[in-house]
C-alpha atoms as a PDB file:
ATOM      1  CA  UNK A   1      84.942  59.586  99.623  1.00  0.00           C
ATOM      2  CA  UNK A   2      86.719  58.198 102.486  1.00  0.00           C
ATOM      3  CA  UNK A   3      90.214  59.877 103.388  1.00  0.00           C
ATOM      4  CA  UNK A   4      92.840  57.542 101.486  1.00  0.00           C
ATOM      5  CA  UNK A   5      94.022  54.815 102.990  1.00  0.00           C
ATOM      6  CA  UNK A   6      97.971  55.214 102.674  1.00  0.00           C
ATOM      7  CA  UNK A   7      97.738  57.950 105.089  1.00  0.00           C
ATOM      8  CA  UNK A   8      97.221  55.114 108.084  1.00  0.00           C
ATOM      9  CA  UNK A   9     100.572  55.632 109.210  1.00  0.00           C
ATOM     10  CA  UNK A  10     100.413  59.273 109.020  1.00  0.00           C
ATOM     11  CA  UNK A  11      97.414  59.424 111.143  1.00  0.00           C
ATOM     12  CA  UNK A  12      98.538  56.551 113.994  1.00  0.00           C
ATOM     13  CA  UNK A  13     101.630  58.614 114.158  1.00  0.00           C
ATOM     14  CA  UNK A  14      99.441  61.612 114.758  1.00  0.00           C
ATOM     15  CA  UNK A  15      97.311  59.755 116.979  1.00  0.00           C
ATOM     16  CA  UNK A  16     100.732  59.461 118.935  1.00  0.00           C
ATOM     17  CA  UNK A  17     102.114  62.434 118.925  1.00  0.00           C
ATOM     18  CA  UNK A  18      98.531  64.292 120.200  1.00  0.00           C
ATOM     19  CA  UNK A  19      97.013  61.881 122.453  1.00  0.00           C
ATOM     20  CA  UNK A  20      95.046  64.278 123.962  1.00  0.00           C
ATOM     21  CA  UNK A  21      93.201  67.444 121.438  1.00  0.00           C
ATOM     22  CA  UNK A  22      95.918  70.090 121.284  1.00  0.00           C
ATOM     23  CA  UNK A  23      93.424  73.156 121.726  1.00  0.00           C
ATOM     24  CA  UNK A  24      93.241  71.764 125.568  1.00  0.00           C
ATOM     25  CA  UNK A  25      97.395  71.904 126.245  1.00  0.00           C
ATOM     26  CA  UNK A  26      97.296  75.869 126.337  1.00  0.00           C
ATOM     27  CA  UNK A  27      99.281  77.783 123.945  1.00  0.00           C
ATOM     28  CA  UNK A  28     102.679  77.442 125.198  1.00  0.00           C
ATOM     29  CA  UNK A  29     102.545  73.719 125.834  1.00  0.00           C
ATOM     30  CA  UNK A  30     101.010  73.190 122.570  1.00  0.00           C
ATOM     31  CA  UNK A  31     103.550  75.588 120.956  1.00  0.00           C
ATOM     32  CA  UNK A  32     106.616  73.316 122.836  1.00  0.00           C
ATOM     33  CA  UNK A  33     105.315  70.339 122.120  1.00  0.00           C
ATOM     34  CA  UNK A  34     105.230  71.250 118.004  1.00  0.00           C
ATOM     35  CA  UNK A  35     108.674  71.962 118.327  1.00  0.00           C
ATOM     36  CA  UNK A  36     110.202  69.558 120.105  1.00  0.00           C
ATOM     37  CA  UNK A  37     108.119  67.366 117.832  1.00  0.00           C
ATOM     38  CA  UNK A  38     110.078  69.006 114.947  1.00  0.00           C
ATOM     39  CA  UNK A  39     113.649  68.717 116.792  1.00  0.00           C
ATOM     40  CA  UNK A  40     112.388  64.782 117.137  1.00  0.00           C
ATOM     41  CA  UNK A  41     112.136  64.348 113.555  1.00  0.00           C
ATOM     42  CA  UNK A  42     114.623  66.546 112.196  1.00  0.00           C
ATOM     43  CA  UNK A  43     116.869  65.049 109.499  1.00  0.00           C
ATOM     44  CA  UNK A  44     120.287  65.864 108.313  1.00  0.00           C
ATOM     45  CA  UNK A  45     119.994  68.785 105.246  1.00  0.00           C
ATOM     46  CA  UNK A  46     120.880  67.419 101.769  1.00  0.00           C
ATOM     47  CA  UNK A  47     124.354  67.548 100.315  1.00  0.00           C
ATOM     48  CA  UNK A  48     125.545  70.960  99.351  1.00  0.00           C
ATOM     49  CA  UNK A  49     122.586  73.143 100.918  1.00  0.00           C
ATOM     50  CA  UNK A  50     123.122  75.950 102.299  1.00  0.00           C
ATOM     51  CA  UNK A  51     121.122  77.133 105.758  1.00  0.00           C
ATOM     52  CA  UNK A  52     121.939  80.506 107.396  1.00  0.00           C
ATOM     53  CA  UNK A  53     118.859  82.183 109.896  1.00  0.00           C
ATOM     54  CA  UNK A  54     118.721  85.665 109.213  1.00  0.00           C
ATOM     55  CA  UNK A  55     116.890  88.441 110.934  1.00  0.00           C
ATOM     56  CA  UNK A  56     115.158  91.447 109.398  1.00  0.00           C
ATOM     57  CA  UNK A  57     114.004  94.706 111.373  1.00  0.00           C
ATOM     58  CA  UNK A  58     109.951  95.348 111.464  1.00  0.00           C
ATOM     59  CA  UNK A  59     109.751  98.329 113.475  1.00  0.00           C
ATOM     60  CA  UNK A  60     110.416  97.607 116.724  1.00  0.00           C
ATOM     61  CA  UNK A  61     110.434  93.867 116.265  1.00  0.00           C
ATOM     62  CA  UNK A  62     113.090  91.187 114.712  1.00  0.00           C
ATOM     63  CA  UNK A  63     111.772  88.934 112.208  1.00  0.00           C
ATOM     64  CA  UNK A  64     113.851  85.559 112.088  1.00  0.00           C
ATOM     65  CA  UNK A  65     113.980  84.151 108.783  1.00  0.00           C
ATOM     66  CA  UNK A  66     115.731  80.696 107.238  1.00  0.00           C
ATOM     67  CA  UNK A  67     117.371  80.926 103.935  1.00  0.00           C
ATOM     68  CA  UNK A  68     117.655  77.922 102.034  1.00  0.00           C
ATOM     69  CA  UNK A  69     120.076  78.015  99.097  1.00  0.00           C
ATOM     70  CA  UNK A  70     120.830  74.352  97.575  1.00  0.00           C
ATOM     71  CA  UNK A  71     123.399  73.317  95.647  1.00  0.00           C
ATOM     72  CA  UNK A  72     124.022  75.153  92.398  1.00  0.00           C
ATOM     73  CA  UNK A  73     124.016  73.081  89.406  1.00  0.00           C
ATOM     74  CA  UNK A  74     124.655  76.314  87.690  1.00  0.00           C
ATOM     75  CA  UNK A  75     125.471  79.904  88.645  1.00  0.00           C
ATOM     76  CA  UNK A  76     123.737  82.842  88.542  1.00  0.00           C
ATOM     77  CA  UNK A  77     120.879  84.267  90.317  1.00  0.00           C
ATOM     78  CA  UNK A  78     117.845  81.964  91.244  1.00  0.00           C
ATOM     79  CA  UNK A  79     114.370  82.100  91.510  1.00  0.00           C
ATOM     80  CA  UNK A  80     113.088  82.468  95.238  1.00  0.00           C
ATOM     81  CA  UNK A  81     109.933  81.387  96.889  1.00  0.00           C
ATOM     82  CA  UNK A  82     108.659  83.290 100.254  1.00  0.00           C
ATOM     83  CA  UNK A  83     107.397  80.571 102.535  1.00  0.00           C
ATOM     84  CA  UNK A  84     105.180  81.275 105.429  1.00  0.00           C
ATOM     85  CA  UNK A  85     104.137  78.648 107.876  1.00  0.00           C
ATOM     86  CA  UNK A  86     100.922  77.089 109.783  1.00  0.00           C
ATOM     87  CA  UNK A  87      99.535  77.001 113.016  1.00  0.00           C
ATOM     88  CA  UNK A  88      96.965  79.031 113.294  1.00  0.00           C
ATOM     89  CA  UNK A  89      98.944  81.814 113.377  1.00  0.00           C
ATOM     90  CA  UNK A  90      99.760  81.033 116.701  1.00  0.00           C
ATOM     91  CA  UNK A  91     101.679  77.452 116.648  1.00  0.00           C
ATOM     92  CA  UNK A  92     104.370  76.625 114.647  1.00  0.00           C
ATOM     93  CA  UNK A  93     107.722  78.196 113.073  1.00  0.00           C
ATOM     94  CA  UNK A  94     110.404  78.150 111.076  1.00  0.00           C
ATOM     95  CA  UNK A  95     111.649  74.617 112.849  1.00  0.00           C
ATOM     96  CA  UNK A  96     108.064  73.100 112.728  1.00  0.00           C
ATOM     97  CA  UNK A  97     108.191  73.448 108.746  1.00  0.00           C
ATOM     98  CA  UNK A  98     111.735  73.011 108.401  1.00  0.00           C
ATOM     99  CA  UNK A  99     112.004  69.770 106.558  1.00  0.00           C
ATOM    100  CA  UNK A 100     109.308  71.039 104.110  1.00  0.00           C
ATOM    101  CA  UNK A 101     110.976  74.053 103.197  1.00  0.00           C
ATOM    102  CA  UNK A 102     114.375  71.854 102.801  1.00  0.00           C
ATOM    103  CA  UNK A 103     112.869  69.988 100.478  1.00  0.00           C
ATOM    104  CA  UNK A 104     111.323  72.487  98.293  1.00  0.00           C
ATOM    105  CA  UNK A 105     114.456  73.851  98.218  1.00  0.00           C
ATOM    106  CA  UNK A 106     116.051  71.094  96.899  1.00  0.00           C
ATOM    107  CA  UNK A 107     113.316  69.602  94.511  1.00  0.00           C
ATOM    108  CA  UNK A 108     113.068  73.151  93.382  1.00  0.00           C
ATOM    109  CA  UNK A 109     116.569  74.556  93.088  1.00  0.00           C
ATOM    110  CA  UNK A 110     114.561  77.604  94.599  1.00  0.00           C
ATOM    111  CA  UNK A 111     116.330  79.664  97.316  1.00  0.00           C
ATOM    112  CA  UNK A 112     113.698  79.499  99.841  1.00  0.00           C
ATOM    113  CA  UNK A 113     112.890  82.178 102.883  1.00  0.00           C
ATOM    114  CA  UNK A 114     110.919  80.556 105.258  1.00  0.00           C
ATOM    115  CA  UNK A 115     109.133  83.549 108.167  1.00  0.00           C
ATOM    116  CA  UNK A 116     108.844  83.154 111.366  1.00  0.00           C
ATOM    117  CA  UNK A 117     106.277  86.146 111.695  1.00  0.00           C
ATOM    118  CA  UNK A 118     104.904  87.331 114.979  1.00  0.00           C
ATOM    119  CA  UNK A 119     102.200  85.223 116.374  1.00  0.00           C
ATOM    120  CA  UNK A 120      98.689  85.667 118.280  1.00  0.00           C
ATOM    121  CA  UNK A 121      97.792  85.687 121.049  1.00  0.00           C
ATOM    122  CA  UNK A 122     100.359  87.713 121.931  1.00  0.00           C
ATOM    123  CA  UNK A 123     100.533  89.916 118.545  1.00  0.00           C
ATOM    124  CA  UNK A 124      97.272  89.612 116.952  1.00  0.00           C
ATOM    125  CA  UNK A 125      96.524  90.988 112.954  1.00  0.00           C
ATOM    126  CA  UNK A 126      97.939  92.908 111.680  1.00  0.00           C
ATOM    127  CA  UNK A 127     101.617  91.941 112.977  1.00  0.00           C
ATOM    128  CA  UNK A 128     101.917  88.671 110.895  1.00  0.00           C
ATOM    129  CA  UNK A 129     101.493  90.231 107.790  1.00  0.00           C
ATOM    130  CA  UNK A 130     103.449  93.544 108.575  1.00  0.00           C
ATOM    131  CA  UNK A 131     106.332  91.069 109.218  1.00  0.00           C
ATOM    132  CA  UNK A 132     105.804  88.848 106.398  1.00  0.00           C
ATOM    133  CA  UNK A 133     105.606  91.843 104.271  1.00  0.00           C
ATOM    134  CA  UNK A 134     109.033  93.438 106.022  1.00  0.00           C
ATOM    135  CA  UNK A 135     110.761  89.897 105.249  1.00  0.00           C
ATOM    136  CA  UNK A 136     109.078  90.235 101.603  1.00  0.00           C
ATOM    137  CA  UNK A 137     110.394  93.539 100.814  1.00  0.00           C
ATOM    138  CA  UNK A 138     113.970  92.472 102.803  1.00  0.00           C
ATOM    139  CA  UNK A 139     114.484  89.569  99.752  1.00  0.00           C
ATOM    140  CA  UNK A 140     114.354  92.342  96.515  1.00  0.00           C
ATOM    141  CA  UNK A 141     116.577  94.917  98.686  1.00  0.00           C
ATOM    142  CA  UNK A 142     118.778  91.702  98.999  1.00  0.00           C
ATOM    143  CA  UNK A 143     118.471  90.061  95.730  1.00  0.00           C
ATOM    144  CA  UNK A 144     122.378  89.860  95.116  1.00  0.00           C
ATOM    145  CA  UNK A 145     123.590  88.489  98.667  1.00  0.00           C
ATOM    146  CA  UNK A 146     120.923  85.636  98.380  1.00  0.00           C
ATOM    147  CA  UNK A 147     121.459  85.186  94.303  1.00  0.00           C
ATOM    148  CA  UNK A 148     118.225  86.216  93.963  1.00  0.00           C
ATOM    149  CA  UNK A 149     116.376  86.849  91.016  1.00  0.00           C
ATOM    150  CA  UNK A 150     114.082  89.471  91.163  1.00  0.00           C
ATOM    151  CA  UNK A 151     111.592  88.587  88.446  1.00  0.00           C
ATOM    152  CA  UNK A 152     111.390  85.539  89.819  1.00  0.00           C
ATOM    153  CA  UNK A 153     109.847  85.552  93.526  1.00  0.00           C
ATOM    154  CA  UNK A 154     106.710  83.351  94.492  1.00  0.00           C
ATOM    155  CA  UNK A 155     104.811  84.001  97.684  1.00  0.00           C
ATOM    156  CA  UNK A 156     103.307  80.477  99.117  1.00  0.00           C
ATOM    157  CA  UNK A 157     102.291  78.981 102.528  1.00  0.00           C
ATOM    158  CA  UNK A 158     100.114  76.290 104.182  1.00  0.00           C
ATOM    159  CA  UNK A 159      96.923  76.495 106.226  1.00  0.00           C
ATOM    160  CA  UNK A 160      97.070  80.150 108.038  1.00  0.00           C
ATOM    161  CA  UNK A 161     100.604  80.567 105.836  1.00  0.00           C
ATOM    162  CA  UNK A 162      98.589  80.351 102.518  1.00  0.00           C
ATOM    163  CA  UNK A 163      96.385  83.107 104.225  1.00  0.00           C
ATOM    164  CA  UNK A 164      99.402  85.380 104.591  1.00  0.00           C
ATOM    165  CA  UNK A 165     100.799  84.456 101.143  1.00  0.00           C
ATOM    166  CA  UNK A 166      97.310  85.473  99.450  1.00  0.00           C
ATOM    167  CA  UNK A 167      97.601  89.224 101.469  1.00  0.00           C
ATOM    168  CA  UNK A 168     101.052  89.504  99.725  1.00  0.00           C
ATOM    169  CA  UNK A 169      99.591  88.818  96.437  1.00  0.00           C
ATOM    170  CA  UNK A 170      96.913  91.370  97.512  1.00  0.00           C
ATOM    171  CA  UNK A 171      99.082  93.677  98.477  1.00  0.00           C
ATOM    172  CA  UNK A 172     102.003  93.779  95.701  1.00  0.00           C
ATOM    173  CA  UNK A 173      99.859  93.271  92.934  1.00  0.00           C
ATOM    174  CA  UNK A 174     100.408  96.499  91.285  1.00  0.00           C
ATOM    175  CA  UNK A 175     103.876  97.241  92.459  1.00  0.00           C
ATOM    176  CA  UNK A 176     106.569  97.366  89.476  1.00  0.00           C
ATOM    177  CA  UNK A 177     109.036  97.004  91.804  1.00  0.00           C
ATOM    178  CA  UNK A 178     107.920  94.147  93.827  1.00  0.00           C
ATOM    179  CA  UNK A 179     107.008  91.819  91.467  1.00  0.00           C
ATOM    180  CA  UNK A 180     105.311  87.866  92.301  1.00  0.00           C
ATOM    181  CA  UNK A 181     105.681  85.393  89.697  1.00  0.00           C
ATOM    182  CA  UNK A 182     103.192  83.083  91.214  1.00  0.00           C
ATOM    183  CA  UNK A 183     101.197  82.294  94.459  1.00  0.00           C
ATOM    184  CA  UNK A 184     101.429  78.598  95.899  1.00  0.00           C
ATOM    185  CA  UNK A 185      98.588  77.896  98.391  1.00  0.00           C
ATOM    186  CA  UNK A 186      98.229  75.001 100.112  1.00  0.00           C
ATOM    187  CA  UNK A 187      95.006  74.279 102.062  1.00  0.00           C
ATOM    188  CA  UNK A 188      94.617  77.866 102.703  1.00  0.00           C
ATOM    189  CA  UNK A 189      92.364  79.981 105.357  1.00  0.00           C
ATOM    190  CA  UNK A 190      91.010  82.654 103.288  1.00  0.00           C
ATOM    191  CA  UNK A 191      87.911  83.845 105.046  1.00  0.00           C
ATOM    192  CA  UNK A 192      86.306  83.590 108.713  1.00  0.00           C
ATOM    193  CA  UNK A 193      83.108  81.989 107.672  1.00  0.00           C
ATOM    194  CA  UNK A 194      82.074  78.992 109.876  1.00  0.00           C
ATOM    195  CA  UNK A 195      78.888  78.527 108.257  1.00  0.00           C
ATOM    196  CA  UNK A 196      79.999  76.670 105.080  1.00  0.00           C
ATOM    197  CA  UNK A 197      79.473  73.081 104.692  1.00  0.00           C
ATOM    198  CA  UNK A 198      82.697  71.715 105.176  1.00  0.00           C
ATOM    199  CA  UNK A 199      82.902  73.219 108.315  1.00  0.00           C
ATOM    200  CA  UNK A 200      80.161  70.871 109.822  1.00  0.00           C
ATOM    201  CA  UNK A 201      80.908  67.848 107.335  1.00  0.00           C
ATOM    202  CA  UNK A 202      84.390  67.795 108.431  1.00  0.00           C
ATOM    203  CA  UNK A 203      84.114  69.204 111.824  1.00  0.00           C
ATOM    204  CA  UNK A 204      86.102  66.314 113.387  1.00  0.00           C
ATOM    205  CA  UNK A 205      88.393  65.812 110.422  1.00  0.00           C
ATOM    206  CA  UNK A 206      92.018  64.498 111.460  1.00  0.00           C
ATOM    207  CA  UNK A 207      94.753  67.194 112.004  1.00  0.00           C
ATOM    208  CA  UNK A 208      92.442  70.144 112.017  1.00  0.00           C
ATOM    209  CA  UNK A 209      89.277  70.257 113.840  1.00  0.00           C
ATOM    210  CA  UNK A 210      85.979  73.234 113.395  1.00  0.00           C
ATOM    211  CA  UNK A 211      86.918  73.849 116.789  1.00  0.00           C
ATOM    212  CA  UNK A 212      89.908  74.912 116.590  1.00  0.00           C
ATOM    213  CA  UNK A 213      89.906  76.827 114.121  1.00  0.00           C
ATOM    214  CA  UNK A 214      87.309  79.052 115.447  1.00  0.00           C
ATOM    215  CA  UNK A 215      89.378  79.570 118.507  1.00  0.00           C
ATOM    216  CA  UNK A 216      92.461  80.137 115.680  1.00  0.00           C
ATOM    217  CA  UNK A 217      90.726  82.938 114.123  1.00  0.00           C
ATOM    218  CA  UNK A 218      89.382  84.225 117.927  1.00  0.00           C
ATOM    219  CA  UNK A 219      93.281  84.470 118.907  1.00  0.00           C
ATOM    220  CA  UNK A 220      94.470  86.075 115.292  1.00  0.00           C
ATOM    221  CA  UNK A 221      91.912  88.431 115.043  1.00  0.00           C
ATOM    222  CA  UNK A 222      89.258  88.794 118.052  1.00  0.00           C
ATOM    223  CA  UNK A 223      88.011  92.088 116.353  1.00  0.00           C
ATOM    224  CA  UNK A 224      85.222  90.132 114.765  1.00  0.00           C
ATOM    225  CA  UNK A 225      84.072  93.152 112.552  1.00  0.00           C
ATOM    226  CA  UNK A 226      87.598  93.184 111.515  1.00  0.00           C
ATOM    227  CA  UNK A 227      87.105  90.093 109.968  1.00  0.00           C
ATOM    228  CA  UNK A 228      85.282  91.302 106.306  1.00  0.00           C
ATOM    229  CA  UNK A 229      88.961  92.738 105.685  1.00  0.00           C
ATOM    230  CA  UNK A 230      90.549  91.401 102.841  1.00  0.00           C
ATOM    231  CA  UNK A 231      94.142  91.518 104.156  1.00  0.00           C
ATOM    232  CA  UNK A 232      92.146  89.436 107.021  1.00  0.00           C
ATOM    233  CA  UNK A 233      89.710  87.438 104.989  1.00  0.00           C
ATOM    234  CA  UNK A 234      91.264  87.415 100.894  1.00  0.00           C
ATOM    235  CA  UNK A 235      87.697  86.504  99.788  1.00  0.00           C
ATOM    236  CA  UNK A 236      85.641  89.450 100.848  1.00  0.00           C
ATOM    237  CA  UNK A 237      88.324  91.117  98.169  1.00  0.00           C
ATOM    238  CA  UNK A 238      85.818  92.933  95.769  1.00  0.00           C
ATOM    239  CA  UNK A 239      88.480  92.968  93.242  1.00  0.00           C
ATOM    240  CA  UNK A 240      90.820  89.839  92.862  1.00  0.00           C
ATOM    241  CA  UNK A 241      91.765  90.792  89.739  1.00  0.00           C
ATOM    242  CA  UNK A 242      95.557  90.979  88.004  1.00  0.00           C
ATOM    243  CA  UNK A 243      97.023  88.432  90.707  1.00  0.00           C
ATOM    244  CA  UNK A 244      99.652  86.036  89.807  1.00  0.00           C
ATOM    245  CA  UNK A 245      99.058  82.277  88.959  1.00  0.00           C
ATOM    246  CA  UNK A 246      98.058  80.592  91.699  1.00  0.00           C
ATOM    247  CA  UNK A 247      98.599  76.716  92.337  1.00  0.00           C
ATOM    248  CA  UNK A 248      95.856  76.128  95.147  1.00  0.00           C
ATOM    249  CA  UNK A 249      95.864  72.915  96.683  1.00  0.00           C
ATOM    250  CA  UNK A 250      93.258  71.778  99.275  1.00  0.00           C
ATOM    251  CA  UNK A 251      92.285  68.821 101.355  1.00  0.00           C
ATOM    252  CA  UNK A 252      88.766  66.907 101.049  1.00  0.00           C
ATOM    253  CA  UNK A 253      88.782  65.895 104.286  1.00  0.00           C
ATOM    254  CA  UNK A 254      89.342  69.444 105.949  1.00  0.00           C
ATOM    255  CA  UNK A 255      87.085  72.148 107.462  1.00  0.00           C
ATOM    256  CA  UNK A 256      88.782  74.556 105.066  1.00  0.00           C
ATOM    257  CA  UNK A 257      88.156  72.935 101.901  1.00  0.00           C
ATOM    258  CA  UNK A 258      85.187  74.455 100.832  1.00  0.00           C
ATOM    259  CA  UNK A 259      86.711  78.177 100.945  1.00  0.00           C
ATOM    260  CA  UNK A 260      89.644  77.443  99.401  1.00  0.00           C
ATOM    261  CA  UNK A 261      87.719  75.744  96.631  1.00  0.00           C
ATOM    262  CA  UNK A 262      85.891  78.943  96.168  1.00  0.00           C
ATOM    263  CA  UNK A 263      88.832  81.027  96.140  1.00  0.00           C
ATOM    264  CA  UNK A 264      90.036  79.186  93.172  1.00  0.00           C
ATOM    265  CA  UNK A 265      86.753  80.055  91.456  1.00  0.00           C
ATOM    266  CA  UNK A 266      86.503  83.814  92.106  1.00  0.00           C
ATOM    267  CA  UNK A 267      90.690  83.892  91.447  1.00  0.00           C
ATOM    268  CA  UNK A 268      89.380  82.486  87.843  1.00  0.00           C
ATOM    269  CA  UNK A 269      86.174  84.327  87.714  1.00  0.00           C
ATOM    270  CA  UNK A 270      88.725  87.482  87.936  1.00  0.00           C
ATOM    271  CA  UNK A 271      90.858  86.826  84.664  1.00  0.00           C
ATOM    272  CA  UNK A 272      93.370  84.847  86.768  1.00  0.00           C
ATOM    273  CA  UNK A 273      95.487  81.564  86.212  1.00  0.00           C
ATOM    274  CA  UNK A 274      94.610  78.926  88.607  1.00  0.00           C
ATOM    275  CA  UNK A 275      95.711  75.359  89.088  1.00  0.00           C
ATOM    276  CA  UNK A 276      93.574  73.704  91.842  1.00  0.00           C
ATOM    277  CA  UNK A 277      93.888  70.052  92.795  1.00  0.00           C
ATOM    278  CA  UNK A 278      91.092  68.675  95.177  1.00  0.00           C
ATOM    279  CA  UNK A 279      93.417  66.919  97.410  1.00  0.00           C
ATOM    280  CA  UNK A 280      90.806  63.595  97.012  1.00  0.00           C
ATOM    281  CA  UNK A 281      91.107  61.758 100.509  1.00  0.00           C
ATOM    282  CA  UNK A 282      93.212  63.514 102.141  1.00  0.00           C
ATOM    283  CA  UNK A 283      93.136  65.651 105.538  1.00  0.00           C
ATOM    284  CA  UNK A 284      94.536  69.307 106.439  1.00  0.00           C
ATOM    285  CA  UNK A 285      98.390  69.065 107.004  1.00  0.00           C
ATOM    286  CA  UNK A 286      99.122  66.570 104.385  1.00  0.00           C
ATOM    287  CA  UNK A 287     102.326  67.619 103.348  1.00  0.00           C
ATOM    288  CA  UNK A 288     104.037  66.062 106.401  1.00  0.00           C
ATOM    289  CA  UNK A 289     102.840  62.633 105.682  1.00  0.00           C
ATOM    290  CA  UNK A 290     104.699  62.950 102.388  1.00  0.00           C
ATOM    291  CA  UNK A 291     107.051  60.110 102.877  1.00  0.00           C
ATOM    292  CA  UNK A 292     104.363  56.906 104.073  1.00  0.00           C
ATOM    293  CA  UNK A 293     101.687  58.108 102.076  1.00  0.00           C
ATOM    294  CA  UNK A 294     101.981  58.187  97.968  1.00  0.00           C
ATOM    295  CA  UNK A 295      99.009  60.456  97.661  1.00  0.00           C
ATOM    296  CA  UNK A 296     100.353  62.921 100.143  1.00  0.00           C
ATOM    297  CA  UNK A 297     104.030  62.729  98.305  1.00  0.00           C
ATOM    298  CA  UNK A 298     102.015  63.077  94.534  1.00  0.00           C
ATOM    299  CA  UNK A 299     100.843  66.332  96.184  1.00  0.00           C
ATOM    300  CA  UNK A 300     104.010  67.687  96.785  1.00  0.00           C
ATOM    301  CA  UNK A 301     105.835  66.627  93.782  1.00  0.00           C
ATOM    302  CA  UNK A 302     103.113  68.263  91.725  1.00  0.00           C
ATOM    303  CA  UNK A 303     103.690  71.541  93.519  1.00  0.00           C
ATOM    304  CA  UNK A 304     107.178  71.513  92.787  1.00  0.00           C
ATOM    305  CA  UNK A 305     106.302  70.585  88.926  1.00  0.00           C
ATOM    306  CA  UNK A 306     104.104  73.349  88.987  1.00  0.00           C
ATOM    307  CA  UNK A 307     106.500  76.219  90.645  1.00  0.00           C
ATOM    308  CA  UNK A 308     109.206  74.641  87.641  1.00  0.00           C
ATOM    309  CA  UNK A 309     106.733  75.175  85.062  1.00  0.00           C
ATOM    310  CA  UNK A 310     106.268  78.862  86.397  1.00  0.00           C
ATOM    311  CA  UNK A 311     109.798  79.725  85.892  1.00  0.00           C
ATOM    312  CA  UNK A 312     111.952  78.510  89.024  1.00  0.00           C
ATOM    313  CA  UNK A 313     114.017  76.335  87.010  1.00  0.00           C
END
């Protein structure tokens, strides 16, 4: 299958923006270069949304967060979706995913609580997911200032964001008074295993190279041994059982289709409800070619059918 042909603007744009592989910049030019990207690109937020940043204490560090509350057709509290971002777990933020978020937000009706969780090199595992877990636990102690409901909170992310979201699914899955309603996870890292075949069929795939995500995983968590953790590596779970549904959506052309494909099998192996889509020809980060490419906007339209279907309408 060859990667679909409406993403030719996507990928000439990318071609454009990355002249030159990112892994070579260094991490703080690569890091500034994603945002001003972002700042680039950035659109006006749709009618009636509101955006506040917010900040949550995680011991001794701040956790920025972006609450997106669109316009109410009707009052009362509203379902809520947790969204944690890609890069690696070293590029990217809050502003890098910013339009995404907006529009779930506002496809959705969702409130949605995008992280911007401490990143490697400079705070390696476990400090993502001790913040995204801080900024979890922040939404149900703060259910009625962000019209909340609490029996209605998804956890979701892309790339090493769908990692993080699977650890809080991990995590909460027996706590009464943290609840999930449903997992969204789009072409998510959920294991540290190079050796699988999509790593050397799509080794040079567009967006996201083999590469680089070795040297992603070598900056998140360079305690290799550390690696067969499931809050690391949500696969080596021996028990994946009693997690909530889970929408998975991966990328053909992508060196981490193969394990999230899996994941969706031992998720439903497990007693669980999953909704995977293959994500036939298209490439890692296809969510931002949403509006030149119809494949890439079918995507994200079905994700927001399915989080409606789950209960966030």
């Amino acid at each position: 299958m060859t990667i679909a042909s409406d993403l030719t603007v996507f990928l000439a744009g990318l071609q454009q923006a990355w002249p030159e592989p990112p892994i070579n910049l260094g991490v703080a030019a690569w890091r500034a270069r994603a945002e001003q990207l972002a700042r680039e690109s950035k659109a006006p937020y749709p009618v009636g949304m509101a955006v506040i940043d917010a900040c949550v204490q995680q011991g001794q560090r701040t956790v920025a967060a972006r609450v997106y509350t669109p316009r109410a057709e009707v009052g009362g509290a509203r379902p809520c979706l947790l969204y944690m971002h890609g890069g690696g777990w070293v590029v990217g933020s809050h502003e890098t995913h910013d339009a995404i978020t907006a529009e779930i937000a506002e496809r959705t009706g969702m409130v949605v609580i995008s992280v911007h969780y401490a990143r490697a090199p400079e705070n390696p595992y476990p400090a993502a997911v001790e913040d995204c877990r801080a900024v979890f636990e922040w939404i149900f102690k703060s259910c009625d200032s962000l019209s909340v409901d609490p029996a209605r909170v998804f956890v979701g992310g892309d790339s090493a964001g769908g990692n993080l979201a699977t650890v809080l699914a991990l995590a909460y899955r027996a706590d009464a008074g943290h609840p999930i309603r449903g997992q969204v996870l789009i072409y998510p890292c959920v294991d540290a295993d190079f050796s699988r075949a999509s790593y050397r069929t799509e080794a040079e795939a567009p967006f996201l190279t083999t590469a680089e995500m070795i040297w992603f995983w070598d900056q998140y968590c360079p305690i290799v041994d550390q690696r067969t953790n499931p809050e690391v590596a949500p696969l080596r779970a021996t028990d994946l059982s009693g997690l909530p549904p889970a929408l998975i959506m991966v990328a053909e052309h992508d060196p981490l289709h193969d394990e999230g494909v899996l994941y969706a099998r031992a998720l439903e192996k497990a007693g669980n409800a999953v909704c995977l889509r293959p994500g036939k020809g298209l490439v890692h980060g296809y969510l931002r070619a949403r509006s030149s490419s119809m494949t890439a906007a079918a995507e994200f339209l079905a994700m927001c059918d399915w989080l409606e279907a789950q209960g966030a309408r």
